[in-house]
Protein backbone atom coordinates (compact mmCIF):
# COMPACT_ATOMS: atom_id res chain seq x y z
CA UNK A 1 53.61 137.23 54.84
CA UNK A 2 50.59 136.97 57.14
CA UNK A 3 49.93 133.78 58.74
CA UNK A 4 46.85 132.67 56.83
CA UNK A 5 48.58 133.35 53.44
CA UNK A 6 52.05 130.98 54.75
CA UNK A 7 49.14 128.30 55.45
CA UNK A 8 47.49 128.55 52.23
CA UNK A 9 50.63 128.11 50.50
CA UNK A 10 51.85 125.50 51.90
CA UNK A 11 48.43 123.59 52.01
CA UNK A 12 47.92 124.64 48.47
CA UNK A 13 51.42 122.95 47.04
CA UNK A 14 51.14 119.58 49.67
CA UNK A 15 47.59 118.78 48.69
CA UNK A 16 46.37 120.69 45.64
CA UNK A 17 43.10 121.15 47.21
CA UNK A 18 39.35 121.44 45.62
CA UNK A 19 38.60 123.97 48.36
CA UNK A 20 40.50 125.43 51.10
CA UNK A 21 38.83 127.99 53.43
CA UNK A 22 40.70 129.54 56.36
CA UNK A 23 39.81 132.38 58.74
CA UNK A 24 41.75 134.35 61.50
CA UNK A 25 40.21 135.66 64.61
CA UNK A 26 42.24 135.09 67.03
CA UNK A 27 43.28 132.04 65.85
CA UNK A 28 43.70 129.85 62.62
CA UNK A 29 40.39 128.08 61.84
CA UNK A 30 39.02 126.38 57.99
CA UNK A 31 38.89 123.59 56.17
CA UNK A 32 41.20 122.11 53.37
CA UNK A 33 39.61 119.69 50.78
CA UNK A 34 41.02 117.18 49.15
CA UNK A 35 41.24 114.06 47.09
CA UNK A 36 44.78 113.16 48.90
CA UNK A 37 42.99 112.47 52.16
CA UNK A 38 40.84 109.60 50.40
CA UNK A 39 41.04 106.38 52.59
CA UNK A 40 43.41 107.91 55.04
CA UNK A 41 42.28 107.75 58.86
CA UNK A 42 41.66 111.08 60.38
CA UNK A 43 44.46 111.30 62.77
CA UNK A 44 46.89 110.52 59.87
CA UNK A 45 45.25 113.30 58.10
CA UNK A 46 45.85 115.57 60.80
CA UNK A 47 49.50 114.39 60.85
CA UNK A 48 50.00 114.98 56.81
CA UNK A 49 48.82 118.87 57.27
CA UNK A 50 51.00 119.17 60.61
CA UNK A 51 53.68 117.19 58.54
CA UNK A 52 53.16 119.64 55.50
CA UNK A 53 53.57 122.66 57.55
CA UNK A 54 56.71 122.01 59.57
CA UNK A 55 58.63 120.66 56.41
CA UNK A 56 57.26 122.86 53.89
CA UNK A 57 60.30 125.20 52.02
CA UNK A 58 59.26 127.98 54.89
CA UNK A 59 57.66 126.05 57.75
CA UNK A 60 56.21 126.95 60.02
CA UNK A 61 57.84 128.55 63.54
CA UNK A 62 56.44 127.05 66.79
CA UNK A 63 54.33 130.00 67.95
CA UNK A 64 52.97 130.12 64.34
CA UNK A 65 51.87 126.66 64.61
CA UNK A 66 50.58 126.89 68.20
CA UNK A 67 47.99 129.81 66.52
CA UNK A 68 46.31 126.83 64.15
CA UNK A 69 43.26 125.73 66.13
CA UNK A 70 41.81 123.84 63.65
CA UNK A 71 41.50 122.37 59.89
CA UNK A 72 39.54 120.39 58.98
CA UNK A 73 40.64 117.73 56.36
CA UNK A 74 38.32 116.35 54.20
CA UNK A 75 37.55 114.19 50.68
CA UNK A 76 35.44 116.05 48.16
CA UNK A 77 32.39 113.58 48.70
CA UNK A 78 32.84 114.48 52.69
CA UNK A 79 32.58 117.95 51.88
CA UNK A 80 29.79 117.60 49.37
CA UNK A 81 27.76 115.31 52.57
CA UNK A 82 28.73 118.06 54.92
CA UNK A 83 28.00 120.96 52.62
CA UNK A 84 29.99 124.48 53.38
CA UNK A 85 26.80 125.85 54.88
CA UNK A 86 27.73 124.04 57.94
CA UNK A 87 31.06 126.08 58.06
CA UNK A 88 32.89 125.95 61.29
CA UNK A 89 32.11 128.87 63.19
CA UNK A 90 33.55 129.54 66.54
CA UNK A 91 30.63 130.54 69.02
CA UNK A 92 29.51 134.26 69.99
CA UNK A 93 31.12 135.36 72.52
């Protein structure tokens, strides 16, 4: 299973998300949204995905965690403000 697809899974089953967009280019990049991180500080959101993905049924290994550069977590009404047109994007190289 590819690396995006092990993240999706086990972001998909911890949080149940409204939307949750990752990409791979040389490293794991997206955003997961959902109503779980409502009132939750965003360092202890960070901790509940890197929580999720170590002690998910598969988690994940060290080097496959060390190729996550970012996710974003996010409400639904943070992602509504934000929009998706204002995606990420890593810059051109």
């Amino acid at each position: 299973m590819d690396l995006v697809k092990k993240i999706k899974t086990v972001l998909n089953r911890s949080f149940k998300p409204q939307v949750l967009e990752l990409e791979d280019d040389d490293g794991v990049i997206g955003v997961v949204v959902s109503d779980h991180f409502r009132a939750v500080e965003s360092l202890d959101r960070q901790l509940m995905i890197q929580n999720a993905l170590r002690q998910s049924l598969t988690p994940l290994s060290m080097e496959e965690m060390s190729r996550i550069l970012a996710i974003a977590p996010m409400t639904p009404e943070e992602y509504v403000a934000y929009g998706p047109k204002n995606k990420v994007r890593r810059k051109a190289r």
